[in-house]
PDB file of N, CA and C in Angstrom:
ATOM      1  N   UNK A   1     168.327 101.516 135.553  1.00  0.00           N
ATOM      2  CA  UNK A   1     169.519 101.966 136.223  1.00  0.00           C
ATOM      3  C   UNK A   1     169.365 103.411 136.674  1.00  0.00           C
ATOM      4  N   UNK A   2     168.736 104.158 135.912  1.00  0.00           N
ATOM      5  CA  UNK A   2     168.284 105.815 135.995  1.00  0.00           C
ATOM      6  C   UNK A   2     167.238 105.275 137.439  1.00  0.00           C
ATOM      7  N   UNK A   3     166.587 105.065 137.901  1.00  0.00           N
ATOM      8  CA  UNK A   3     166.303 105.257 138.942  1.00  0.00           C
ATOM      9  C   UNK A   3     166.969 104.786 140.573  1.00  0.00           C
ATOM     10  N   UNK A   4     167.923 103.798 139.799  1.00  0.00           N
ATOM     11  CA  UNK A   4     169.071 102.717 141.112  1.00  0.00           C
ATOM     12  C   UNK A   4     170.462 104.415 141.626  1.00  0.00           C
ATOM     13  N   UNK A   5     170.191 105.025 139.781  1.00  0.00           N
ATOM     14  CA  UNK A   5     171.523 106.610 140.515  1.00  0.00           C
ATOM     15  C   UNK A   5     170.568 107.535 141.137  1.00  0.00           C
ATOM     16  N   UNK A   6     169.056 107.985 140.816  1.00  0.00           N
ATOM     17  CA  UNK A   6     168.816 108.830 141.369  1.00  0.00           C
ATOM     18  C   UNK A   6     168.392 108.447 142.890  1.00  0.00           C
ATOM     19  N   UNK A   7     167.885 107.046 143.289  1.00  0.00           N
ATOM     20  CA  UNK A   7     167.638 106.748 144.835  1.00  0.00           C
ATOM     21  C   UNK A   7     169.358 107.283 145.926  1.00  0.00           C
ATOM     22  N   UNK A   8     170.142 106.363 144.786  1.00  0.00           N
ATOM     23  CA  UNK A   8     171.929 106.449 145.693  1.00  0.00           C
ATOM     24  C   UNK A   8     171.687 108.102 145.828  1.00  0.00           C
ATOM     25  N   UNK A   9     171.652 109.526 145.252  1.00  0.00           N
ATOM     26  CA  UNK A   9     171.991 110.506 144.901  1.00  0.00           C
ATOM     27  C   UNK A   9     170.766 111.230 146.121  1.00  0.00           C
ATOM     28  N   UNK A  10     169.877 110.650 146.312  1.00  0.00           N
ATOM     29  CA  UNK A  10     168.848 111.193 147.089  1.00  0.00           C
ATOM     30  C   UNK A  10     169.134 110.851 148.760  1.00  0.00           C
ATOM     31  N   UNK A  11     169.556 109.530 148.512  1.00  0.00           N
ATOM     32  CA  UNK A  11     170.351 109.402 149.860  1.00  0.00           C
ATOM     33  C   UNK A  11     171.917 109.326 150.508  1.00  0.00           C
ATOM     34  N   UNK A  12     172.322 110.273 149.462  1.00  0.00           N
ATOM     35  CA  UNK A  12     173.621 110.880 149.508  1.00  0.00           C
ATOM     36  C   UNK A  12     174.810 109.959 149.293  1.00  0.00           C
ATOM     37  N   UNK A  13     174.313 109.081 148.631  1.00  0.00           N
ATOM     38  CA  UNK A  13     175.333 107.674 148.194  1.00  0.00           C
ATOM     39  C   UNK A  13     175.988 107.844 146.897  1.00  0.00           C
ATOM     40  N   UNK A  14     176.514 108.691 146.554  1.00  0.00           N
ATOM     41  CA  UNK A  14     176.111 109.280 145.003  1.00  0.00           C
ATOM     42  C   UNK A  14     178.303 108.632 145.043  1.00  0.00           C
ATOM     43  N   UNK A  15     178.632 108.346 145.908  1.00  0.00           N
ATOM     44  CA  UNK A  15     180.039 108.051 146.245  1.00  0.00           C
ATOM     45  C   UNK A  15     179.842 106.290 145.234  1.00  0.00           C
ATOM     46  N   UNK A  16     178.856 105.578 145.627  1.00  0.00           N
ATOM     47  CA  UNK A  16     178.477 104.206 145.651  1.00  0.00           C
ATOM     48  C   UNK A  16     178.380 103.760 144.051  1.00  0.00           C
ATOM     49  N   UNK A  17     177.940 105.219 143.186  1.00  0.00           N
ATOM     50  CA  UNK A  17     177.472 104.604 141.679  1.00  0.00           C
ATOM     51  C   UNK A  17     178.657 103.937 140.880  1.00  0.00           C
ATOM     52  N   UNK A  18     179.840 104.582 140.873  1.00  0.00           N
ATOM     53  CA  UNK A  18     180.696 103.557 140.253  1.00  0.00           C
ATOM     54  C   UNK A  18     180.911 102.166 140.339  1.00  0.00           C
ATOM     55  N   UNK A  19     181.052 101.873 141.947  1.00  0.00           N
ATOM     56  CA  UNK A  19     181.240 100.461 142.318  1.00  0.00           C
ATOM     57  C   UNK A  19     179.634  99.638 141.690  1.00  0.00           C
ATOM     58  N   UNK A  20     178.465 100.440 142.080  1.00  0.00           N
ATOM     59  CA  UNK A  20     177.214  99.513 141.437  1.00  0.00           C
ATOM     60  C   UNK A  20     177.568  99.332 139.996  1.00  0.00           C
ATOM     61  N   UNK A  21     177.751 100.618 139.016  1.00  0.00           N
ATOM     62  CA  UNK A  21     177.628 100.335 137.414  1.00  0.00           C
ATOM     63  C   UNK A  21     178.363  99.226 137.422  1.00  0.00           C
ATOM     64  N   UNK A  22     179.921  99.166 137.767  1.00  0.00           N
ATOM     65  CA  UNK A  22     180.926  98.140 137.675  1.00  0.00           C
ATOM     66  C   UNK A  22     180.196  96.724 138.003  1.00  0.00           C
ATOM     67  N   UNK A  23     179.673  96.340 138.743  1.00  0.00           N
ATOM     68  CA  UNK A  23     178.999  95.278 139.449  1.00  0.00           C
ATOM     69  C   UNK A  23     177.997  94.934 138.409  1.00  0.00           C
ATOM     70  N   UNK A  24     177.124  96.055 138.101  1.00  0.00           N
ATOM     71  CA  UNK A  24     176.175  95.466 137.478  1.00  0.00           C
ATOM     72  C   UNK A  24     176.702  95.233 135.842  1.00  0.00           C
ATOM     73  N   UNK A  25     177.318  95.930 135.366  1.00  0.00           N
ATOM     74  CA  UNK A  25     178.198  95.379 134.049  1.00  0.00           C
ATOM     75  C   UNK A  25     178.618  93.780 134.187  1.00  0.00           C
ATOM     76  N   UNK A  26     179.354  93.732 134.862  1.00  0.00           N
ATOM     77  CA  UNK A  26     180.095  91.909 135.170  1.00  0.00           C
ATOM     78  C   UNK A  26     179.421  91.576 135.044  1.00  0.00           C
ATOM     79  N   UNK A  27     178.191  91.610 135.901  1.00  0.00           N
ATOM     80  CA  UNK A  27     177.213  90.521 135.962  1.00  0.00           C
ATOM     81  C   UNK A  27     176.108  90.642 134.822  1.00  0.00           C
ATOM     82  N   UNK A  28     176.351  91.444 133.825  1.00  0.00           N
ATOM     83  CA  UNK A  28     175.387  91.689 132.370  1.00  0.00           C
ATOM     84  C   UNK A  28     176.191  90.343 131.764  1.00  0.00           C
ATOM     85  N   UNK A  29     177.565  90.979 131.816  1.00  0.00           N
ATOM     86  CA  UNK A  29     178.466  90.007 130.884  1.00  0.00           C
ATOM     87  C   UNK A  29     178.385  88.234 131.147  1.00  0.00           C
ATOM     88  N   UNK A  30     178.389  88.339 132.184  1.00  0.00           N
ATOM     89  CA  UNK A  30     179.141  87.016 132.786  1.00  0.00           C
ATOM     90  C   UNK A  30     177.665  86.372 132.342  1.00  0.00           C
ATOM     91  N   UNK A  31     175.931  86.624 132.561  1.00  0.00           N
ATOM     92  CA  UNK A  31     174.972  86.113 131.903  1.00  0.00           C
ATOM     93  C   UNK A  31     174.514  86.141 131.090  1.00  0.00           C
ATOM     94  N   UNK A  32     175.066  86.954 130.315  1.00  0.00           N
ATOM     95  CA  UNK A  32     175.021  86.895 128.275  1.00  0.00           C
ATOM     96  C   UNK A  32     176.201  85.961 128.241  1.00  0.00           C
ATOM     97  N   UNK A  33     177.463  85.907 128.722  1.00  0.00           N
ATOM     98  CA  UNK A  33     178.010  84.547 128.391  1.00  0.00           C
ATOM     99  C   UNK A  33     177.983  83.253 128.550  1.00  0.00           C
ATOM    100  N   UNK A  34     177.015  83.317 129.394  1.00  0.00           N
ATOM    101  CA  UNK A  34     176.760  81.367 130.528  1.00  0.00           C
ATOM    102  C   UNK A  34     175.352  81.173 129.592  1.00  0.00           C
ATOM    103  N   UNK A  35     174.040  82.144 129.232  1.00  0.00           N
ATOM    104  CA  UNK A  35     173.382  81.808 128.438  1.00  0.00           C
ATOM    105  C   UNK A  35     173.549  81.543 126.902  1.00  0.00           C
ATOM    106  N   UNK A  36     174.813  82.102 126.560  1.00  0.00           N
ATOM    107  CA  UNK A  36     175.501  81.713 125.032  1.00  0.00           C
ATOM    108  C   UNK A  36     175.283  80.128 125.066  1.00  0.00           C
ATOM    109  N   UNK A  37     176.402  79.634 126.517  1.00  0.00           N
ATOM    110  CA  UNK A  37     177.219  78.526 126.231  1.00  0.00           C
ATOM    111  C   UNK A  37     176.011  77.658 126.524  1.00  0.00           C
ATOM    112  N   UNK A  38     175.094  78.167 127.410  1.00  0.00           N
ATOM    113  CA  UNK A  38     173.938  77.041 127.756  1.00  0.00           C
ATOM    114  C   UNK A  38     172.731  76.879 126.380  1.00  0.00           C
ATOM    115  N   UNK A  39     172.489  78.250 126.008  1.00  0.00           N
ATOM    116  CA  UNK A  39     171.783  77.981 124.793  1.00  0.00           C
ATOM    117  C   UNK A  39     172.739  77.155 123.649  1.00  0.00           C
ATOM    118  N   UNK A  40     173.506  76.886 123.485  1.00  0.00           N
ATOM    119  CA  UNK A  40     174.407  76.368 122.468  1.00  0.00           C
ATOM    120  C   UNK A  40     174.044  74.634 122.569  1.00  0.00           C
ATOM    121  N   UNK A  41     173.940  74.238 123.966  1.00  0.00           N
ATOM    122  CA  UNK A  41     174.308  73.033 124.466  1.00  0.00           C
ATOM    123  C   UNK A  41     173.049  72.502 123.997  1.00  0.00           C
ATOM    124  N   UNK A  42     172.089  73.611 124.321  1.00  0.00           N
ATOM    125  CA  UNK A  42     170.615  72.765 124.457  1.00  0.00           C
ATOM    126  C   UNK A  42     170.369  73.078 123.435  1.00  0.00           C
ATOM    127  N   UNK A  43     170.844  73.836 122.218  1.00  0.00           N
ATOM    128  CA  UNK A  43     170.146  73.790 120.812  1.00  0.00           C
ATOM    129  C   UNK A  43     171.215  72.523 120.060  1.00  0.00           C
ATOM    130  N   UNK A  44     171.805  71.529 121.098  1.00  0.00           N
ATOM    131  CA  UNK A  44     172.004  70.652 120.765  1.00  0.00           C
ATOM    132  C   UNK A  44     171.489  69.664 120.314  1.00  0.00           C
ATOM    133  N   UNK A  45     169.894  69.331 121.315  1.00  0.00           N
ATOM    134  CA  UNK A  45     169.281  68.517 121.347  1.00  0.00           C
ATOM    135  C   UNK A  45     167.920  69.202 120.200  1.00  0.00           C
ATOM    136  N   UNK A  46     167.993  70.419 119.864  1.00  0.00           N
ATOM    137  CA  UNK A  46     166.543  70.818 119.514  1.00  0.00           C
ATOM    138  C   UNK A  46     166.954  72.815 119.118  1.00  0.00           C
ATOM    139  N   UNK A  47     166.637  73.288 117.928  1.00  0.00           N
ATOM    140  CA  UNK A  47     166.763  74.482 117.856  1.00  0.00           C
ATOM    141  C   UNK A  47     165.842  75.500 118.360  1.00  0.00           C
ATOM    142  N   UNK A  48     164.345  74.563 118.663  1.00  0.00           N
ATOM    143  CA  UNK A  48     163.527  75.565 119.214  1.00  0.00           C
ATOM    144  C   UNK A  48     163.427  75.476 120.715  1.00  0.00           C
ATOM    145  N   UNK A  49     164.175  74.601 121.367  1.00  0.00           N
ATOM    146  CA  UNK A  49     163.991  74.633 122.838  1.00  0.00           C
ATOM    147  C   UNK A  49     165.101  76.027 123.306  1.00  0.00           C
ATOM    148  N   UNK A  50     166.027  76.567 122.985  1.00  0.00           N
ATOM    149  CA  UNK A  50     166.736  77.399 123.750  1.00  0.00           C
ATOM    150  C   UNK A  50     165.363  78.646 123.712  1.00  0.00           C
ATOM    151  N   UNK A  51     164.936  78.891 122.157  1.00  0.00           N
ATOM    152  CA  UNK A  51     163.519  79.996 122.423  1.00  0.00           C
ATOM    153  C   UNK A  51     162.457  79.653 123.539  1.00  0.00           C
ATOM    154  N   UNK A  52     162.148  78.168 123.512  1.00  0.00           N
ATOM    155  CA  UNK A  52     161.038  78.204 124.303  1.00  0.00           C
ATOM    156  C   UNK A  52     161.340  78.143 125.851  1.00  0.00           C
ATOM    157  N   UNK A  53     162.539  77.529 125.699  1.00  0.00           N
ATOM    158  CA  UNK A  53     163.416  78.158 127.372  1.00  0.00           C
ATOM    159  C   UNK A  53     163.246  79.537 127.855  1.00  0.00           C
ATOM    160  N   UNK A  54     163.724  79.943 127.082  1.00  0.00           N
ATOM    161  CA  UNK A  54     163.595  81.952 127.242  1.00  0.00           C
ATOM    162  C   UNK A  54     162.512  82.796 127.370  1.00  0.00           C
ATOM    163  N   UNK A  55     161.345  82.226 126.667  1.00  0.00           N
ATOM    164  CA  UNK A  55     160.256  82.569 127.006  1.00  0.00           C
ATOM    165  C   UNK A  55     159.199  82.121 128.103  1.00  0.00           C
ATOM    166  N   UNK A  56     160.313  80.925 128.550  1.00  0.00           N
ATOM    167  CA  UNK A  56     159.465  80.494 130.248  1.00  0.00           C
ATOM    168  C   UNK A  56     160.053  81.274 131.122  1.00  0.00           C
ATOM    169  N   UNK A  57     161.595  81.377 130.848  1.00  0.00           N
ATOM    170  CA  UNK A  57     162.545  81.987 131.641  1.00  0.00           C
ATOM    171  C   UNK A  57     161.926  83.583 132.117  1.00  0.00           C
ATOM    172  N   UNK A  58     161.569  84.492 130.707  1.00  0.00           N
ATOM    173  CA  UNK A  58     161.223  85.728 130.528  1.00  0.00           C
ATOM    174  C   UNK A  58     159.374  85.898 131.352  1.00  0.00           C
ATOM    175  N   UNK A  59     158.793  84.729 131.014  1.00  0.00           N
ATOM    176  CA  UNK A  59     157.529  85.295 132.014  1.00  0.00           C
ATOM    177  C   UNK A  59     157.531  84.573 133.483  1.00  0.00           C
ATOM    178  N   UNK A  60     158.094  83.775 133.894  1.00  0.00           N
ATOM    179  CA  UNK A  60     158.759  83.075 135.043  1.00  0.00           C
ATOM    180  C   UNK A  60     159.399  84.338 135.756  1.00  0.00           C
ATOM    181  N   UNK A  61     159.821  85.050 135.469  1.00  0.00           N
ATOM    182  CA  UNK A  61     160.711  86.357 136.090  1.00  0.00           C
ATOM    183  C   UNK A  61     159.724  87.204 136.462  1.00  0.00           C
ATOM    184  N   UNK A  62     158.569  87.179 135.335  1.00  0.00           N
ATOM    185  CA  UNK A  62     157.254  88.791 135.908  1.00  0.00           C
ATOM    186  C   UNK A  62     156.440  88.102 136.785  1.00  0.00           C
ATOM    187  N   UNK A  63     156.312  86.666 136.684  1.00  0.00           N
ATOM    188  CA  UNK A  63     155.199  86.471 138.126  1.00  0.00           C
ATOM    189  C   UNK A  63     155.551  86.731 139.328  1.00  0.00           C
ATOM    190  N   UNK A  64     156.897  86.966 139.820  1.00  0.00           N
ATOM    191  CA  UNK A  64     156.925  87.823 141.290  1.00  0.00           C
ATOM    192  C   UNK A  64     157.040  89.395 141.090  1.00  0.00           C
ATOM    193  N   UNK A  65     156.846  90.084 140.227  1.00  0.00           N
ATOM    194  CA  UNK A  65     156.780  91.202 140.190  1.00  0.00           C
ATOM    195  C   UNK A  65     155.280  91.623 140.127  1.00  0.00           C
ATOM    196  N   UNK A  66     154.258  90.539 140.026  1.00  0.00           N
ATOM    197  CA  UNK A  66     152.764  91.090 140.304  1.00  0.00           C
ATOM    198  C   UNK A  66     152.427  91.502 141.436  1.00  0.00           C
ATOM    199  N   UNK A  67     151.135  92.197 140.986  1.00  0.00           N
ATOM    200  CA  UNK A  67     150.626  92.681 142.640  1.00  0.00           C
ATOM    201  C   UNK A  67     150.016  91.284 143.352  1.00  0.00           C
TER     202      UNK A  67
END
């Protein structure tokens, strides 16, 4: 986030950071709560599938961040 205020602040958007923090809060919340209710469902069927979900989920996310 320290680098999302200093880009706004460099290009004089420094007006913009409240509305982003706000935005990006909701949307912290709102997917720590949909992964509660979804991990809940699927440690229905199995207690180790919501982990092994998360850990496809978690390196599934860095393969477009390679060079």
């Amino acid at each position: 986030m320290a680098w999302l205020i200093d880009s706004l602040k460099e290009k004089n958007r420094a007006q913009e950071i409240p509305v982003i923090s706000g935005n990006a809060e909701i949307l912290s919340r709102l997917v720590g709560m949909s992964g509660a209710f979804i991990g809940g469902l699927i440690a229905e069927y199995s207690l180790e599938l919501p982990f092994a979900m998360g850990a496809f989920l978690c390196f599934a996310v860095i393969i477009p961040t390679l060079p």
